[in-house]
C-alpha atoms as a PDB file:
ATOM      1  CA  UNK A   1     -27.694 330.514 192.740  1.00  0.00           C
ATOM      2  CA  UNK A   2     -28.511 332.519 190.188  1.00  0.00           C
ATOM      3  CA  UNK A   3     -28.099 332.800 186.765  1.00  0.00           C
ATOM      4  CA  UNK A   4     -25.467 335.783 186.224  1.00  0.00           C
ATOM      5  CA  UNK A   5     -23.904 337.830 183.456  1.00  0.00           C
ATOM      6  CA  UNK A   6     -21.741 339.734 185.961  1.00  0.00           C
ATOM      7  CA  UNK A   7     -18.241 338.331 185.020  1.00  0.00           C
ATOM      8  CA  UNK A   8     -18.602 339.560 181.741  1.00  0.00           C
ATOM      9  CA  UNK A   9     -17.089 342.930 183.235  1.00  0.00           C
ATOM     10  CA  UNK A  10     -13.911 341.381 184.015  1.00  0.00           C
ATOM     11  CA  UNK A  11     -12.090 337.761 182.761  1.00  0.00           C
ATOM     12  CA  UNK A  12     -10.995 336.370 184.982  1.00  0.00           C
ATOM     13  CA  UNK A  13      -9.511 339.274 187.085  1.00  0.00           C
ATOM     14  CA  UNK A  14      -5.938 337.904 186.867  1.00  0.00           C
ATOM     15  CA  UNK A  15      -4.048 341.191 186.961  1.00  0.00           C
ATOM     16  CA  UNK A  16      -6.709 343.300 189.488  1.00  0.00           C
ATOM     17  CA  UNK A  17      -6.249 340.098 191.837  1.00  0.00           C
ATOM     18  CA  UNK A  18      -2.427 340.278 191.310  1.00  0.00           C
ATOM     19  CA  UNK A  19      -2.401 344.119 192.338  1.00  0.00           C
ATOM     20  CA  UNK A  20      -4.988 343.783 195.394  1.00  0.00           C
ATOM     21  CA  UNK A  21      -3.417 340.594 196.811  1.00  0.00           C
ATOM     22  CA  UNK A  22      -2.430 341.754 199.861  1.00  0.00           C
ATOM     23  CA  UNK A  23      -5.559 343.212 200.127  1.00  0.00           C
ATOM     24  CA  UNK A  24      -7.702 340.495 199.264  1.00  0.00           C
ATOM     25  CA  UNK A  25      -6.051 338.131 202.026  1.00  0.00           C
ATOM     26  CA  UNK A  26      -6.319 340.869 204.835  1.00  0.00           C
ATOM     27  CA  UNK A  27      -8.711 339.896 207.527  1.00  0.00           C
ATOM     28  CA  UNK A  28     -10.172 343.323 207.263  1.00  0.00           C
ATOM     29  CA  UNK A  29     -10.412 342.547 203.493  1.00  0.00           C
ATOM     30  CA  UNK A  30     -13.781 344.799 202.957  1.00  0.00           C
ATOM     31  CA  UNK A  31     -12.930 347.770 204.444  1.00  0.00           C
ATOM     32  CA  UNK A  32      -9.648 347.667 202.327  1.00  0.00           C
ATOM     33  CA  UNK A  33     -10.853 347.230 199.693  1.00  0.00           C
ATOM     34  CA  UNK A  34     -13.980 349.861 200.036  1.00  0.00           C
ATOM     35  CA  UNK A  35     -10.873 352.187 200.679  1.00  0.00           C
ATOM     36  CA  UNK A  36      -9.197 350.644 197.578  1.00  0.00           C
ATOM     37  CA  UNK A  37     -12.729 351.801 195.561  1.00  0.00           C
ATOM     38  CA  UNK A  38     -12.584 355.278 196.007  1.00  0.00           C
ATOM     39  CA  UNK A  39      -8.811 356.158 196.572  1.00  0.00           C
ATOM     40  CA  UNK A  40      -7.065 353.627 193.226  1.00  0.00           C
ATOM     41  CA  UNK A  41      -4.339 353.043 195.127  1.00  0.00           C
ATOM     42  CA  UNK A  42      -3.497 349.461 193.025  1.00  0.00           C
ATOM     43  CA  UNK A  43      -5.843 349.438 190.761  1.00  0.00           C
ATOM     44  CA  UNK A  44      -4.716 351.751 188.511  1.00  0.00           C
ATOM     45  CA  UNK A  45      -8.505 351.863 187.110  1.00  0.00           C
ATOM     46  CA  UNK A  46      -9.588 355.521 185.961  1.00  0.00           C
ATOM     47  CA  UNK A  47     -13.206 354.979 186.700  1.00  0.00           C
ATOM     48  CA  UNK A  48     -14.634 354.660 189.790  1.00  0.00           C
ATOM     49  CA  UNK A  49     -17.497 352.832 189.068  1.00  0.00           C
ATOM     50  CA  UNK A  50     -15.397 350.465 187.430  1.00  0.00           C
ATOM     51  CA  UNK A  51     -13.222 350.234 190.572  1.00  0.00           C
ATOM     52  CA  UNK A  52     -16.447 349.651 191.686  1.00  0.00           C
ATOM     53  CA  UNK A  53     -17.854 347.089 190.070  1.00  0.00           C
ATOM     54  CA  UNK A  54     -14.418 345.303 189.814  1.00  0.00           C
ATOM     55  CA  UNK A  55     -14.341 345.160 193.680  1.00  0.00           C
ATOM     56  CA  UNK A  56     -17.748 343.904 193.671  1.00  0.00           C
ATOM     57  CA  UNK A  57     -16.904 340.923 191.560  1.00  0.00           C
ATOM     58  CA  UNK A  58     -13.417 339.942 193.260  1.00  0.00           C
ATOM     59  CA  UNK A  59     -15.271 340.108 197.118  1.00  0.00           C
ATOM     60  CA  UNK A  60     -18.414 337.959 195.160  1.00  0.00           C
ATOM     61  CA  UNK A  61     -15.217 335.080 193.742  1.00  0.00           C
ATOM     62  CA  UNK A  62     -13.338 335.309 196.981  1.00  0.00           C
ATOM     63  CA  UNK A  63     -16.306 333.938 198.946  1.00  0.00           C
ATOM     64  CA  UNK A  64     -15.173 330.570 197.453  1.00  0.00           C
ATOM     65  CA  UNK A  65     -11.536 330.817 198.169  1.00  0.00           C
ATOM     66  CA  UNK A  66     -10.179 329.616 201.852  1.00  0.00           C
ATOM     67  CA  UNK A  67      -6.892 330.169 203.260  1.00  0.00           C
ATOM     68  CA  UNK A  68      -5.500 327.040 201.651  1.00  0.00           C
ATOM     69  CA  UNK A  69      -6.307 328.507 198.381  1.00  0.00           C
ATOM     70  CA  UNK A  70      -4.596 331.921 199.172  1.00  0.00           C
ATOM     71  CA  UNK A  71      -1.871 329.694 200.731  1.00  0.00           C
ATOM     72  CA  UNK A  72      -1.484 328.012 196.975  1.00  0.00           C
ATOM     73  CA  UNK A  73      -2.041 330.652 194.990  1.00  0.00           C
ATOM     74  CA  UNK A  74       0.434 332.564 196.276  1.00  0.00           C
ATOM     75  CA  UNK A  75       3.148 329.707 195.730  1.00  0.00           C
ATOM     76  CA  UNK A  76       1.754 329.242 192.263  1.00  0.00           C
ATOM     77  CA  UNK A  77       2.649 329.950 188.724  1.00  0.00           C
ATOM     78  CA  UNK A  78       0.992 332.544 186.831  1.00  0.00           C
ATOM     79  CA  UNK A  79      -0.297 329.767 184.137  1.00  0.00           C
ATOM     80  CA  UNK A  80      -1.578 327.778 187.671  1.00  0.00           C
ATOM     81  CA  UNK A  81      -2.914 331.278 189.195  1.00  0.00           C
ATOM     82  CA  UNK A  82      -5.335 331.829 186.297  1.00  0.00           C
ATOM     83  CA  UNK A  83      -6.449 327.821 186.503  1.00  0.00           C
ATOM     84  CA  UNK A  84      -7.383 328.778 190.093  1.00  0.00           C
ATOM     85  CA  UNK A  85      -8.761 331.920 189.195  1.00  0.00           C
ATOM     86  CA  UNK A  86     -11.070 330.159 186.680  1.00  0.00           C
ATOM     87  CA  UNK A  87     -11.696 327.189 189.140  1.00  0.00           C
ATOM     88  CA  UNK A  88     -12.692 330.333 191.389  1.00  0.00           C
ATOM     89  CA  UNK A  89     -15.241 331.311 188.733  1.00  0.00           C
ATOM     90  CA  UNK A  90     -16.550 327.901 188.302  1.00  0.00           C
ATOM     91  CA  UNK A  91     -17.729 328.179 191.774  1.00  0.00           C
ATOM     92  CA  UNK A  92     -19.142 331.429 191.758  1.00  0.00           C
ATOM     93  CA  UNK A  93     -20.977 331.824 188.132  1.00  0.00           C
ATOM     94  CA  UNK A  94     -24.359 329.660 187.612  1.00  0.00           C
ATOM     95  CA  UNK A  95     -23.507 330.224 183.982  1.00  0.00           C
ATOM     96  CA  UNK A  96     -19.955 329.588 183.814  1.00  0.00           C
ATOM     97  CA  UNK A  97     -19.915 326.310 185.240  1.00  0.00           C
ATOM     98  CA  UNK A  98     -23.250 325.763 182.891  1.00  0.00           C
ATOM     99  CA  UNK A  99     -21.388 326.226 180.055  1.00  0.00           C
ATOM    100  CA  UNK A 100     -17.894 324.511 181.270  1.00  0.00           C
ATOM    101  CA  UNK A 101     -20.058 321.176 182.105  1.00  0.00           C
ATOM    102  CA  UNK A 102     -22.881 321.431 180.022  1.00  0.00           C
ATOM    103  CA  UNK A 103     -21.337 322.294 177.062  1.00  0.00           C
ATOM    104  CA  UNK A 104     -17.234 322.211 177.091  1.00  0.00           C
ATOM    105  CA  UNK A 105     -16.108 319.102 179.522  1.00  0.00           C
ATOM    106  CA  UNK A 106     -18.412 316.794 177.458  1.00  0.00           C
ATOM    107  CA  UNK A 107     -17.097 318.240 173.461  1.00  0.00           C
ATOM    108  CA  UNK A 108     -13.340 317.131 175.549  1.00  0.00           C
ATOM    109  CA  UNK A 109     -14.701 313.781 176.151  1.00  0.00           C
ATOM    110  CA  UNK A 110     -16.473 313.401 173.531  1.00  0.00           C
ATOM    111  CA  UNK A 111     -12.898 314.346 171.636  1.00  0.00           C
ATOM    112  CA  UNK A 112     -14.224 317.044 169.682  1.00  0.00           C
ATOM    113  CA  UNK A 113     -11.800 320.319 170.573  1.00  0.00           C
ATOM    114  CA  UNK A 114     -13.361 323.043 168.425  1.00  0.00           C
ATOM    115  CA  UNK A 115     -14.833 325.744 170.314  1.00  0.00           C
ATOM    116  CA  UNK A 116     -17.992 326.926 168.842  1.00  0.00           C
ATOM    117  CA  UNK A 117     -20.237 329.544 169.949  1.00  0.00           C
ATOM    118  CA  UNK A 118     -23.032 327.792 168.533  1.00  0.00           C
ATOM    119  CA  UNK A 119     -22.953 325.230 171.004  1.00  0.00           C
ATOM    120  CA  UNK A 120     -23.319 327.881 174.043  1.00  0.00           C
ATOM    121  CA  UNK A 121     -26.092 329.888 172.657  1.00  0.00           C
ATOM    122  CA  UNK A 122     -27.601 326.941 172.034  1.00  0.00           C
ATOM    123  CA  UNK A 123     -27.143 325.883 176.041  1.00  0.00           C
ATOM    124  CA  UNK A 124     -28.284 329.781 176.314  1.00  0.00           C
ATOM    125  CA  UNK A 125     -31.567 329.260 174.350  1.00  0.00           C
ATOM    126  CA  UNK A 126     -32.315 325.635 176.756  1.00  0.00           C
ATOM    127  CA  UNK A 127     -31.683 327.800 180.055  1.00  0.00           C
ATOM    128  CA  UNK A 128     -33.726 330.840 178.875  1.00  0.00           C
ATOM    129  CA  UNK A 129     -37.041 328.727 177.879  1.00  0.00           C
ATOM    130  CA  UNK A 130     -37.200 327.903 181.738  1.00  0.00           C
ATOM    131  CA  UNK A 131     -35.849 330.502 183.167  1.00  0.00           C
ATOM    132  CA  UNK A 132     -37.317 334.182 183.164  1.00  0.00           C
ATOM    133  CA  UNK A 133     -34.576 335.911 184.159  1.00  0.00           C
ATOM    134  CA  UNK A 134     -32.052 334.644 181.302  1.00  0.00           C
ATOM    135  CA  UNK A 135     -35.230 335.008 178.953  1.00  0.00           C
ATOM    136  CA  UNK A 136     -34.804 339.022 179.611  1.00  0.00           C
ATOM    137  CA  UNK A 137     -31.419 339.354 178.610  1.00  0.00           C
ATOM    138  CA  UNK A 138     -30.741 341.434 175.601  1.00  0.00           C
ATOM    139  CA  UNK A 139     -28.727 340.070 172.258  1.00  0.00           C
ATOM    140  CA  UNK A 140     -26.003 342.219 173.440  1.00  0.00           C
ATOM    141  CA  UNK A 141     -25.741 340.396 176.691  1.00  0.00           C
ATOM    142  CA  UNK A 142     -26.238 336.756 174.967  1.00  0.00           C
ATOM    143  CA  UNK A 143     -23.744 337.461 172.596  1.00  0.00           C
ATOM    144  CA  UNK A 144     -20.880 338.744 175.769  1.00  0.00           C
ATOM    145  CA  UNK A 145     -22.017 336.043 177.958  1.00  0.00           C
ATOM    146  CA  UNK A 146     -20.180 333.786 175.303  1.00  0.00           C
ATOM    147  CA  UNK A 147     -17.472 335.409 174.440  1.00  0.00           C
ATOM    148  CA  UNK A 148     -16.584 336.432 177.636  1.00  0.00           C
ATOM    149  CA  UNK A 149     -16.513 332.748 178.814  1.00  0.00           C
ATOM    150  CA  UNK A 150     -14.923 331.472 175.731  1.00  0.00           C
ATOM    151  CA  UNK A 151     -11.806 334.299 176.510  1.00  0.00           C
ATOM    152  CA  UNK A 152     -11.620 333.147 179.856  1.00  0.00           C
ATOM    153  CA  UNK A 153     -10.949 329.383 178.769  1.00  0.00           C
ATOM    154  CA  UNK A 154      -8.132 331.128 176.447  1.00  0.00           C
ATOM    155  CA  UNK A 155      -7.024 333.029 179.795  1.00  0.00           C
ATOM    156  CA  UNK A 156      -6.851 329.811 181.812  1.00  0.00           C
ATOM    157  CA  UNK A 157      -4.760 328.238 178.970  1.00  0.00           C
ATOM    158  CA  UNK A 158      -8.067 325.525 178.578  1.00  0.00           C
ATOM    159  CA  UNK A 159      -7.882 326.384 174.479  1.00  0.00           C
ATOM    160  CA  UNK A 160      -5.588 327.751 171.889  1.00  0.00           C
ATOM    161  CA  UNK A 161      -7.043 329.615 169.770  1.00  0.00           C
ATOM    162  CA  UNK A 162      -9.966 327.944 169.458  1.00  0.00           C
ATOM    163  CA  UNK A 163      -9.115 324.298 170.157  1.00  0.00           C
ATOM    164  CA  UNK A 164      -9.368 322.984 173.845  1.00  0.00           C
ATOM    165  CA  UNK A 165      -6.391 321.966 175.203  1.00  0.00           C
ATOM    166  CA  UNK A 166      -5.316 320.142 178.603  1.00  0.00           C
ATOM    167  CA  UNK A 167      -3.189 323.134 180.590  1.00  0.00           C
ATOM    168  CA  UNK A 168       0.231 322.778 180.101  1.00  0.00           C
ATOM    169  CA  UNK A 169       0.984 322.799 184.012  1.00  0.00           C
ATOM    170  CA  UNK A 170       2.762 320.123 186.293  1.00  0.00           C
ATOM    171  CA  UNK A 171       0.495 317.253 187.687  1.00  0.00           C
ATOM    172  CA  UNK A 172       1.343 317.830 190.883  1.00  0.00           C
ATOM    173  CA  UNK A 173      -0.511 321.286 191.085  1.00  0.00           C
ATOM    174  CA  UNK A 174      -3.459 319.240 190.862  1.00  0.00           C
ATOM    175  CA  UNK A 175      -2.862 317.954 194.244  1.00  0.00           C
ATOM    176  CA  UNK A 176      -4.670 320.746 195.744  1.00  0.00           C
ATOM    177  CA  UNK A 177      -8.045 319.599 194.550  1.00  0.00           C
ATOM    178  CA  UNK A 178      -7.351 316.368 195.341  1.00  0.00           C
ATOM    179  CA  UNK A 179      -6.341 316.977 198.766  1.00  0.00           C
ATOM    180  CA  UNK A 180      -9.341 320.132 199.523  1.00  0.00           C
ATOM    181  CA  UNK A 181     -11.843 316.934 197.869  1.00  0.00           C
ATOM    182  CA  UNK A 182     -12.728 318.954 194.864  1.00  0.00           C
ATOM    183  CA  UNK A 183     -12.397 316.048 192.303  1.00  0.00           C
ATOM    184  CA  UNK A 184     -14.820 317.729 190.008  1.00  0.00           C
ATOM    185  CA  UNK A 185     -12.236 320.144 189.216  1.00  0.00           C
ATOM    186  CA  UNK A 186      -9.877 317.673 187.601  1.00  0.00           C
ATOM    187  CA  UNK A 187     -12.855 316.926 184.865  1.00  0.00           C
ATOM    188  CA  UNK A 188     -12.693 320.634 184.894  1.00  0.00           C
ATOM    189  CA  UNK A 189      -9.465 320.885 183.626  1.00  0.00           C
ATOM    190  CA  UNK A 190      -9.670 317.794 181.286  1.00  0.00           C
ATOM    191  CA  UNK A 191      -8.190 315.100 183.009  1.00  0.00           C
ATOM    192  CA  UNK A 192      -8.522 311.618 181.622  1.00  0.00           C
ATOM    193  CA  UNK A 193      -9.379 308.544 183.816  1.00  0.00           C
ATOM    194  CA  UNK A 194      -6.573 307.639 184.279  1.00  0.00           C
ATOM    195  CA  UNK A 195      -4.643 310.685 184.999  1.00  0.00           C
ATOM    196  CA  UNK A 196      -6.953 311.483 187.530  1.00  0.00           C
ATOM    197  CA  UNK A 197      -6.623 307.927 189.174  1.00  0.00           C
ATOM    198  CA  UNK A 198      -2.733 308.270 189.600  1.00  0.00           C
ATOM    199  CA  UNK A 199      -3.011 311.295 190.514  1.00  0.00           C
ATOM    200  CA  UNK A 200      -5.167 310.901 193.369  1.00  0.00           C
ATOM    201  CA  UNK A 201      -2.628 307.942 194.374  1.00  0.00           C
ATOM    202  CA  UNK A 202      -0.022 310.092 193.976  1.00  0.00           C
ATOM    203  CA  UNK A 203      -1.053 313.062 195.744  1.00  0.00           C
ATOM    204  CA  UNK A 204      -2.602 310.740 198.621  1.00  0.00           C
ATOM    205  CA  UNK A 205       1.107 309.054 198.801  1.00  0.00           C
ATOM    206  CA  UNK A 206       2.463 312.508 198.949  1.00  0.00           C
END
């Protein structure tokens, strides 16, 4: 996978993926939403290239997303929609999960909640002295790959402001990850040991 600075066109895509739903969980997804692109239908998006480009990134997320996740989104929250959302991204953006584990799990461990763009661009300079394709990127698109990550976390309800925060949803939406055997995604969202631990009894009881 490569290194991307596509999502910086979109968040995390809460409302688009709200208004194409039904769309999005059609079997005959791509031609919908192709027909979506040109006719605005849901969108509600003046540009077409933007409809575009939108479209683009919500086919390149849902890749990642099975019918269990559909299945749970749908029965969600919105504050547990955009968690999924951003778990969504976390699979799909080189970068995004780059920063999340590279940069913002281990500040959470390490108890140190301030978000700081230093930190990233400094995680930007690393990847760029080995790879080319980061190297190329203007200041412009340095500068959005950050913030655009650091608005999602807001988004996702991972930070206030600009302190990290656990998300203020019930443990047992966490159940899904445990259950699909996407642990990872409980470090993701901040989980402590131990949380995780009785949660994964919990959920396993369930």
């Amino acid at each position: 996978m490569e290194y991307s600075a596509s999502y910086t066109g979109g968040g995390l895509l809460f409302e688009v993926t709200e208004a194409l739903y039904s769309l999005i969980i059609n079997p005959q997804r791509d031609k919908l939403l192709f027909k979506e692109a040109q006719e605005n239908v849901f969108m509600k998006v003046n540009s077409e290239s933007s409809r575009v480009r939108i479209i683009q990134e919500i086919k390149n997320r849902s890749r990642y997303a099975t019918k269990a996740f559909w299945d749970i989104y749908s029965a969600s929250s919105t504050k547990e929609k955009k968690l999924l959302l951003f778990y969504l991204c976390l699979k799909t953006y080189k970068l995004i999960y780059d920063f999340h584990f590279g940069v913002t799990v281990p500040q959470v461990l390490a108890l140190e909640t301030e978000v700081s763009n230093y930190r990233y661009r400094m995680r930007l300079d690393e990847i760029a002295s080995t790879n080319m394709n980061v190297a190329k990127w203007s200041e412009t698109t340095l500068k959005k790959v950050i913030t655009s990550y650091i608005f999602m976390l807001e988004s996702a309800g991972l930070s206030t402001g600009s302190i990290l925060n656990k998300p203020d949803v019930s443990p047992s939406f966490f159940c899904y990850f445990v259950k699909a055997g996407e642990l990872w995604a409980l470090d993701a969202f901040f989980l402590k040991m131990h949380e995780k631990e009785k949660l994964i009894k919990d959920c396993n009881d369930d």
